[in-house]
C-alpha atoms as a PDB file:
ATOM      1  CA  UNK A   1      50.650  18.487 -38.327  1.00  0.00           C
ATOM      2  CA  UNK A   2      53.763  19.404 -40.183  1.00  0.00           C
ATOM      3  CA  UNK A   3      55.913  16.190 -41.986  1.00  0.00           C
ATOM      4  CA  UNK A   4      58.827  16.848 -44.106  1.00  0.00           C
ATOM      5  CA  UNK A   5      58.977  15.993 -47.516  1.00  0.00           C
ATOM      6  CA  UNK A   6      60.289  12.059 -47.565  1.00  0.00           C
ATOM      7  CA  UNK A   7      59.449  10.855 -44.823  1.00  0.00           C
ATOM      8  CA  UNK A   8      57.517   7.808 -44.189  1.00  0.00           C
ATOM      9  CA  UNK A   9      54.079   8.397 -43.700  1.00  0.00           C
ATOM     10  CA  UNK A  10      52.523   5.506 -40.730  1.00  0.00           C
ATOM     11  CA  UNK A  11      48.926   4.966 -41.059  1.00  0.00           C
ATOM     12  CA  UNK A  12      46.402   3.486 -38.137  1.00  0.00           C
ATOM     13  CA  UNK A  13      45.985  -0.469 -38.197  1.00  0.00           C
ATOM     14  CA  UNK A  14      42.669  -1.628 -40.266  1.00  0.00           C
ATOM     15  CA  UNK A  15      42.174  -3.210 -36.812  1.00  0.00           C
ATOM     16  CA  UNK A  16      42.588  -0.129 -34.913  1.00  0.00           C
ATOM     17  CA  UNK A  17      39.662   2.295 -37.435  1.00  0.00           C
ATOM     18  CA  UNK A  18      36.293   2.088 -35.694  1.00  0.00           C
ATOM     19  CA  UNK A  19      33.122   3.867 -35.926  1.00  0.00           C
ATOM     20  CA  UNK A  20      30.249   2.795 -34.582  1.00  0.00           C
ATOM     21  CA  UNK A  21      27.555   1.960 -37.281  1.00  0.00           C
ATOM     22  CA  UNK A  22      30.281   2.114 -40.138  1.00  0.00           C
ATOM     23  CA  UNK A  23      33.100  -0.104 -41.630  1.00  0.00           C
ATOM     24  CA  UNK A  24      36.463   0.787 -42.138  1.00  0.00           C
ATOM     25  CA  UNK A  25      36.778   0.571 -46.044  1.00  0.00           C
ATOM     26  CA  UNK A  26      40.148   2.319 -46.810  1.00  0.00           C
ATOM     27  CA  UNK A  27      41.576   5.716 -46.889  1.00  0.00           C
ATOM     28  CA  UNK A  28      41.467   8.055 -50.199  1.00  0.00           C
ATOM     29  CA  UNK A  29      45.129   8.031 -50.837  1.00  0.00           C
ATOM     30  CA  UNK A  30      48.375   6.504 -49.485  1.00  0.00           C
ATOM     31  CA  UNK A  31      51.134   7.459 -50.397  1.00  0.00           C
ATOM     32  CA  UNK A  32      54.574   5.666 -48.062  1.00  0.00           C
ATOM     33  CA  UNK A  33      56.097   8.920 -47.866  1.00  0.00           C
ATOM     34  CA  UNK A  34      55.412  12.632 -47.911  1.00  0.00           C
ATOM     35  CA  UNK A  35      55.185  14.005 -51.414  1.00  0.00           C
ATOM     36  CA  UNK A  36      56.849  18.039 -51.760  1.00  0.00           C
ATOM     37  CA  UNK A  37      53.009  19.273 -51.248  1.00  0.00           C
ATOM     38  CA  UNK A  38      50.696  19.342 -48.670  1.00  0.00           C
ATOM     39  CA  UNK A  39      48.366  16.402 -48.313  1.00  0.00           C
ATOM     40  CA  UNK A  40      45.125  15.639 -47.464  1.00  0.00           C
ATOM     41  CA  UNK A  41      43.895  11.777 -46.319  1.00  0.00           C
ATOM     42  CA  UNK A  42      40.803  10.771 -45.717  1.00  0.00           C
ATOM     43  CA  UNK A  43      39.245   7.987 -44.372  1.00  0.00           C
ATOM     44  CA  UNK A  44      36.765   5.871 -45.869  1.00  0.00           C
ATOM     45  CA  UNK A  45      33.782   4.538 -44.418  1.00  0.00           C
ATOM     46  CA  UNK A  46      30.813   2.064 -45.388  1.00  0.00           C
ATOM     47  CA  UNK A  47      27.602   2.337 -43.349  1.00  0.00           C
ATOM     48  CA  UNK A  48      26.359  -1.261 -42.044  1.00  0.00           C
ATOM     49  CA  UNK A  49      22.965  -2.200 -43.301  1.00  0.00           C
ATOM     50  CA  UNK A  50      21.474  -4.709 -40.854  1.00  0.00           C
ATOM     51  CA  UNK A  51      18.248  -6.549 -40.904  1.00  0.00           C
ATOM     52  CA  UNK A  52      15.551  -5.535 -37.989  1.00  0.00           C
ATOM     53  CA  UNK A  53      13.393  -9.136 -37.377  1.00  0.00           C
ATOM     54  CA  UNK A  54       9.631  -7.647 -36.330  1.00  0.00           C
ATOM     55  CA  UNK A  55       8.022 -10.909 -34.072  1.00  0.00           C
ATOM     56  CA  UNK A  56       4.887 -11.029 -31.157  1.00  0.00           C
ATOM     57  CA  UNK A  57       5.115 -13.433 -28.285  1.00  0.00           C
ATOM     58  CA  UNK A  58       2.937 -15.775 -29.007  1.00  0.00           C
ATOM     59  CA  UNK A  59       4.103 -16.030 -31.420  1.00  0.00           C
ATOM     60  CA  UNK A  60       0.693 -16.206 -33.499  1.00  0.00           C
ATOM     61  CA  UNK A  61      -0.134 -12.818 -32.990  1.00  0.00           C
ATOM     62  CA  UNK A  62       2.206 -11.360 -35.850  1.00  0.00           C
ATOM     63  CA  UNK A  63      -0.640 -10.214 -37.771  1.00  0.00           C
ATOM     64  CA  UNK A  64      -1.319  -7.173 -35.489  1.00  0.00           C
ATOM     65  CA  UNK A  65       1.856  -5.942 -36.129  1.00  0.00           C
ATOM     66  CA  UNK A  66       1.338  -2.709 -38.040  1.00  0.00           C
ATOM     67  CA  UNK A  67       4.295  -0.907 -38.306  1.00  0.00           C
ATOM     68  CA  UNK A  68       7.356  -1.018 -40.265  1.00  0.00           C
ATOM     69  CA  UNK A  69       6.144  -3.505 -42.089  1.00  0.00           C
ATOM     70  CA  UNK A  70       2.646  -5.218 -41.598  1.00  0.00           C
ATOM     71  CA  UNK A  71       2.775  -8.900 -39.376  1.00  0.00           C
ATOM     72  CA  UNK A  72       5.981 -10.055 -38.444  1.00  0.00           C
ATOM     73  CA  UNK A  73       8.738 -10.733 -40.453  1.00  0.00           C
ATOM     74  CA  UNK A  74      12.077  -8.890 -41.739  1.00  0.00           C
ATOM     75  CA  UNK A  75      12.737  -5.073 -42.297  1.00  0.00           C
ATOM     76  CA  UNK A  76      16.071  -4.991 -44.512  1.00  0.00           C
ATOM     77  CA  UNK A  77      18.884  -1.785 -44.437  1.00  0.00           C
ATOM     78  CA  UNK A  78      18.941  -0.884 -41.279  1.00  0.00           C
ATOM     79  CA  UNK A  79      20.968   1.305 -40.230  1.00  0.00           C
ATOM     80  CA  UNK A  80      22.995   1.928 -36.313  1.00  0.00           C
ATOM     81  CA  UNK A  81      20.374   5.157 -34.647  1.00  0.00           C
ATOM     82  CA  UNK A  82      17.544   4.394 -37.005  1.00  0.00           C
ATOM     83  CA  UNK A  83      14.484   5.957 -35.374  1.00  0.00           C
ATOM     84  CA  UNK A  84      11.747   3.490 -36.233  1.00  0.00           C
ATOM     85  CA  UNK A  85       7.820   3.642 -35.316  1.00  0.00           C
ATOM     86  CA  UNK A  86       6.969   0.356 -34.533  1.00  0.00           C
ATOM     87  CA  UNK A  87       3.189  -0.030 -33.915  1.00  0.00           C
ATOM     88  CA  UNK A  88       0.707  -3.183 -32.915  1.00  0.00           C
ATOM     89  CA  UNK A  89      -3.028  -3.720 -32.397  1.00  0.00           C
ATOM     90  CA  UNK A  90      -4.106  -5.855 -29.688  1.00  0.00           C
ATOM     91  CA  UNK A  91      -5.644  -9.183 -30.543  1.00  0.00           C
ATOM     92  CA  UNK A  92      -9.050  -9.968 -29.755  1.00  0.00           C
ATOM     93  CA  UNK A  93      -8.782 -11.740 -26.243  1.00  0.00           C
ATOM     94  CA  UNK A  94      -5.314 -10.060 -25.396  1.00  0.00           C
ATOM     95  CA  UNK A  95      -3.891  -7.784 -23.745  1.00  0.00           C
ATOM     96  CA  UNK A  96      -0.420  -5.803 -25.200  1.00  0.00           C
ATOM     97  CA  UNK A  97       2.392  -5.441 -22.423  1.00  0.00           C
ATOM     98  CA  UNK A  98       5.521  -4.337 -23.849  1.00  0.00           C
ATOM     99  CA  UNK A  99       8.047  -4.239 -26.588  1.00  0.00           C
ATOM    100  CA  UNK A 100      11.739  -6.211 -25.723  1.00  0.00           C
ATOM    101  CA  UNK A 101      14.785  -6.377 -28.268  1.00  0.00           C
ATOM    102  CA  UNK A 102      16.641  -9.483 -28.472  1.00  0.00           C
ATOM    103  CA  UNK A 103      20.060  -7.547 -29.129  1.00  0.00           C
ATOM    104  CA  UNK A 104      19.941  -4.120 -27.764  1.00  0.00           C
ATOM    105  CA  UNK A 105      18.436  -0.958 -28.707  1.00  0.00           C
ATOM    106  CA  UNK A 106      16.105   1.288 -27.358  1.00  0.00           C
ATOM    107  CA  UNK A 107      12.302   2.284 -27.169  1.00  0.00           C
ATOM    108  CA  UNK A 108      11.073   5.742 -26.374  1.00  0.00           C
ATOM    109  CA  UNK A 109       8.299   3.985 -24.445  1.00  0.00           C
ATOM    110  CA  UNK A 110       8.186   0.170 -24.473  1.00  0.00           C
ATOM    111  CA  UNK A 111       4.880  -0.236 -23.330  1.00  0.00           C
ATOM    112  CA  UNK A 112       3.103   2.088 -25.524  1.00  0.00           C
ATOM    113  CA  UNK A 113       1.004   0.344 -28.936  1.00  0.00           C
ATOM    114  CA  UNK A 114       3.002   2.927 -30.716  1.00  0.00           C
ATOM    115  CA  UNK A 115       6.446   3.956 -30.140  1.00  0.00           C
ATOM    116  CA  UNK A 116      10.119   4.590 -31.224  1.00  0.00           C
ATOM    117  CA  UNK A 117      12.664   2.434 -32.064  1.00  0.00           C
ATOM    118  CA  UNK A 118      16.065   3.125 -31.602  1.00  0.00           C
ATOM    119  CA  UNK A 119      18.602   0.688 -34.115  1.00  0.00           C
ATOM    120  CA  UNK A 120      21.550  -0.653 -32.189  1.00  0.00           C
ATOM    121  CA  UNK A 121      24.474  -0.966 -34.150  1.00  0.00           C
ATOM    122  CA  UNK A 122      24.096  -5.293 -35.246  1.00  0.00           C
ATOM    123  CA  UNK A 123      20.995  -6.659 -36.145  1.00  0.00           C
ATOM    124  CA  UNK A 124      18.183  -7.693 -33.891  1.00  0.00           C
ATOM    125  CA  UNK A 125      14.784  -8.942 -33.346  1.00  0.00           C
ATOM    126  CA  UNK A 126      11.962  -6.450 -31.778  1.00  0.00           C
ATOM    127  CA  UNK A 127       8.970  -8.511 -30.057  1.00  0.00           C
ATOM    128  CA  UNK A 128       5.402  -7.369 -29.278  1.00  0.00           C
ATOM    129  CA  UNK A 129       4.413  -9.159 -26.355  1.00  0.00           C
ATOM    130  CA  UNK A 130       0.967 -10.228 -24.823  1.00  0.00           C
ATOM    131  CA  UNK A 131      -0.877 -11.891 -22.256  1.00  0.00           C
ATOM    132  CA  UNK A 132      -3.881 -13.751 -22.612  1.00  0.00           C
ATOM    133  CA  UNK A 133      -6.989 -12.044 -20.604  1.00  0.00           C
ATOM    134  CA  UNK A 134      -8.349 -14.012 -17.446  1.00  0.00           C
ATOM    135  CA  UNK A 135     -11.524 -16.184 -18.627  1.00  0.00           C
ATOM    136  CA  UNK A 136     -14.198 -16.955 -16.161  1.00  0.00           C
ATOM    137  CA  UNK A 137     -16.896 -19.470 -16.124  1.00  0.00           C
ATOM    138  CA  UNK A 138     -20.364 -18.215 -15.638  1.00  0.00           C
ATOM    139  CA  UNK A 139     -23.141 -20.782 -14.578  1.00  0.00           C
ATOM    140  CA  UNK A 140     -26.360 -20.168 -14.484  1.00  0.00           C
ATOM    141  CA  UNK A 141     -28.964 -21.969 -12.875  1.00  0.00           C
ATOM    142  CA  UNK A 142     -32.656 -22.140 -12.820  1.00  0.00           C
ATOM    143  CA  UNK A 143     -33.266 -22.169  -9.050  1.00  0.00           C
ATOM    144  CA  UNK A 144     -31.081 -25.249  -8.821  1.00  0.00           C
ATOM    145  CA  UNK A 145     -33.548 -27.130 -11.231  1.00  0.00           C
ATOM    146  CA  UNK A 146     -31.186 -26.925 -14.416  1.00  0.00           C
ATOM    147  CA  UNK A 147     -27.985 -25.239 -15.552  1.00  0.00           C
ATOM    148  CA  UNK A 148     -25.087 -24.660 -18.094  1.00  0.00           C
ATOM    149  CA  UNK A 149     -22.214 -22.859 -18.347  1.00  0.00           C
ATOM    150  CA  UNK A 150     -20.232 -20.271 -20.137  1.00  0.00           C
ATOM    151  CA  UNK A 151     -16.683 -18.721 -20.707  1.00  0.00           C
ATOM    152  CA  UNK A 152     -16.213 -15.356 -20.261  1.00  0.00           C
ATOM    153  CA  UNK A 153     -13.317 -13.295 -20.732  1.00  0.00           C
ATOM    154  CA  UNK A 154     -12.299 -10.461 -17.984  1.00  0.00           C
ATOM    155  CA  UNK A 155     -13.896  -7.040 -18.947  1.00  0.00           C
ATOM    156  CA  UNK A 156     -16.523  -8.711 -21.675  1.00  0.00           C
ATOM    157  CA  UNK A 157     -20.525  -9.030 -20.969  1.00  0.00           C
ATOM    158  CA  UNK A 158     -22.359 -11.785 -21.901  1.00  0.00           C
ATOM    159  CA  UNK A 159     -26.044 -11.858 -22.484  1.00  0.00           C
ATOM    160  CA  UNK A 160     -28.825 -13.941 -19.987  1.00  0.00           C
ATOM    161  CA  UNK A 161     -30.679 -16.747 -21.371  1.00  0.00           C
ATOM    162  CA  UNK A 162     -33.931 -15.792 -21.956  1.00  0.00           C
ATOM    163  CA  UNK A 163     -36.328 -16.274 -18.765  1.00  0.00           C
ATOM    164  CA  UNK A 164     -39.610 -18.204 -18.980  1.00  0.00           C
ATOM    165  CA  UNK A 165     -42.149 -18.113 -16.450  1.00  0.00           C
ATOM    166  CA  UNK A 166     -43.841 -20.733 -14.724  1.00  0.00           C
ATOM    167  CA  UNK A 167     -47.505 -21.594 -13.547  1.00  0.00           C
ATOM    168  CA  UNK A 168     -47.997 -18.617 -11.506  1.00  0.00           C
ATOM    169  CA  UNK A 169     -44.671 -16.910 -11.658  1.00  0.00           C
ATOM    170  CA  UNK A 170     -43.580 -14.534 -14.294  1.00  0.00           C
ATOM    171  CA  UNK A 171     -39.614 -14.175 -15.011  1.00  0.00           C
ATOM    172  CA  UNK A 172     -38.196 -10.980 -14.154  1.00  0.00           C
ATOM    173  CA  UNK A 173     -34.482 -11.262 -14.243  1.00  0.00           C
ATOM    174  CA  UNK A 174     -31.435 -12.798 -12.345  1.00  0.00           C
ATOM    175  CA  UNK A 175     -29.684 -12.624  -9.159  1.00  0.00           C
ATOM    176  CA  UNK A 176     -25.511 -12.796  -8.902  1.00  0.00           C
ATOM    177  CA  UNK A 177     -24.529 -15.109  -6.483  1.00  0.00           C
ATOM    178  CA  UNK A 178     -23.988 -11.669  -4.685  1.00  0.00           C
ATOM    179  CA  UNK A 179     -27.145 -10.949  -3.897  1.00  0.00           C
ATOM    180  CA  UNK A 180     -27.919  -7.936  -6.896  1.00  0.00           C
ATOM    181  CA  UNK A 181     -30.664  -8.331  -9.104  1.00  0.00           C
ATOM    182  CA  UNK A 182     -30.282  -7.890 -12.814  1.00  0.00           C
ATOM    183  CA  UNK A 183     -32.036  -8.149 -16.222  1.00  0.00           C
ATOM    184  CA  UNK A 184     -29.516  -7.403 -18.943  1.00  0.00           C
ATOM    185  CA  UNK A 185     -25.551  -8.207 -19.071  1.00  0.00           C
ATOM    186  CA  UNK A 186     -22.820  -8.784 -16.709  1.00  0.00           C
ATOM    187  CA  UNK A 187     -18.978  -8.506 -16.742  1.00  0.00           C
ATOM    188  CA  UNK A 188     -18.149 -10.376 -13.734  1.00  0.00           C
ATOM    189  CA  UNK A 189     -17.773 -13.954 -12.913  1.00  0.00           C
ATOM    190  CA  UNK A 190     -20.314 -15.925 -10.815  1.00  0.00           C
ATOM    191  CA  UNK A 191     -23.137 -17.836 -10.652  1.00  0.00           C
ATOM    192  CA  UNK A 192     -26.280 -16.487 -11.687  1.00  0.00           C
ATOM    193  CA  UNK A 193     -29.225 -17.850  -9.664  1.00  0.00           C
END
């Protein structure tokens, strides 16, 4: 707007000069009054760096993360509406459920391996989470005679112990404790008779 020349030019509070993702450094002159010209002032911003913290829950998973930096640990200069591709590998034994920030934020899809990051304007610490897969405990048993044992996890085969015939009997495979016959692998829990 128009000021005449002299008069005493009021600026906004430091307090009062916000911008998301920025600091208020200054302005880029100030004079107290109007000089005999027209004036231009600017003001002067700084844009926040802030540190993104990259972690997996548990905690000992950090190697699988990929992506922005690989295993967990600090990304520096940061900045407010960063988009970031964060990426992570399952672990052998786990299964990946989601991404959660600690201090806002947002993901394009949080339970993709892959996604986008969206930088709030502070820093904040982006977690790859996991649960462990169900283990089972497959016995196996020779007719009742003899047995032992072993730990499966959900969705994995294991292999039969080799079958040895007896006397007048020749070994041709196993039966689940469901009633199917089989000579090869399994993925499901039970005993095998």
């Amino acid at each position: 707007g128009s000021v005449n020349y002299g008069t005493k030019i009021d600026y906004p509070s430091d307090a009062s000069m916000t911008k998301t993702g920025y600091t208020f450094t200054g302005w880029s002159s100030s004079p107290a009054t109007m000089p005999d010209a027209d004036l231009t002032i600017t003001a002067l911003w700084t844009q926040n760096n802030y540190t993104l913290t990259m972690a997996a829950n548990p905690a000992d998973k950090g190697a699988n993360i990929t992506s922005p930096r690989t295993g967990a640990g600090t990304v520096d200069n940061k900045h407010y509406g960063d988009a970031i591709t964060v990426t992570v590998t399952e672990p052998e034994h786990y299964t990946f459920t989601s991404w959660t920030s600690s201090n806002g934020g947002t993901f394009t899809n949080a339970s993709d391996l892959s996604t986008t990051f969206t930088m709030p304007d502070n820093a904040t610490t982006v977690t790859a989470n996991f649960t462990e897969n169900a283990q089972f405990t497959v016995t196996w048993s020779d007719n009742g005679d003899a047995s032992n044992t072993t730990q499966v996890y959900s969705g994995e085969t294991t292999t039969f112990p080799a079958l040895e015939g007896c006397d007048m009997y020749v070994a041709a495979g196993w039966v689940l404790d469901d009633g199917t016959f089989t000579s090869e692998t399994m993925t499901k829990p039970g005993t095998i008779y």
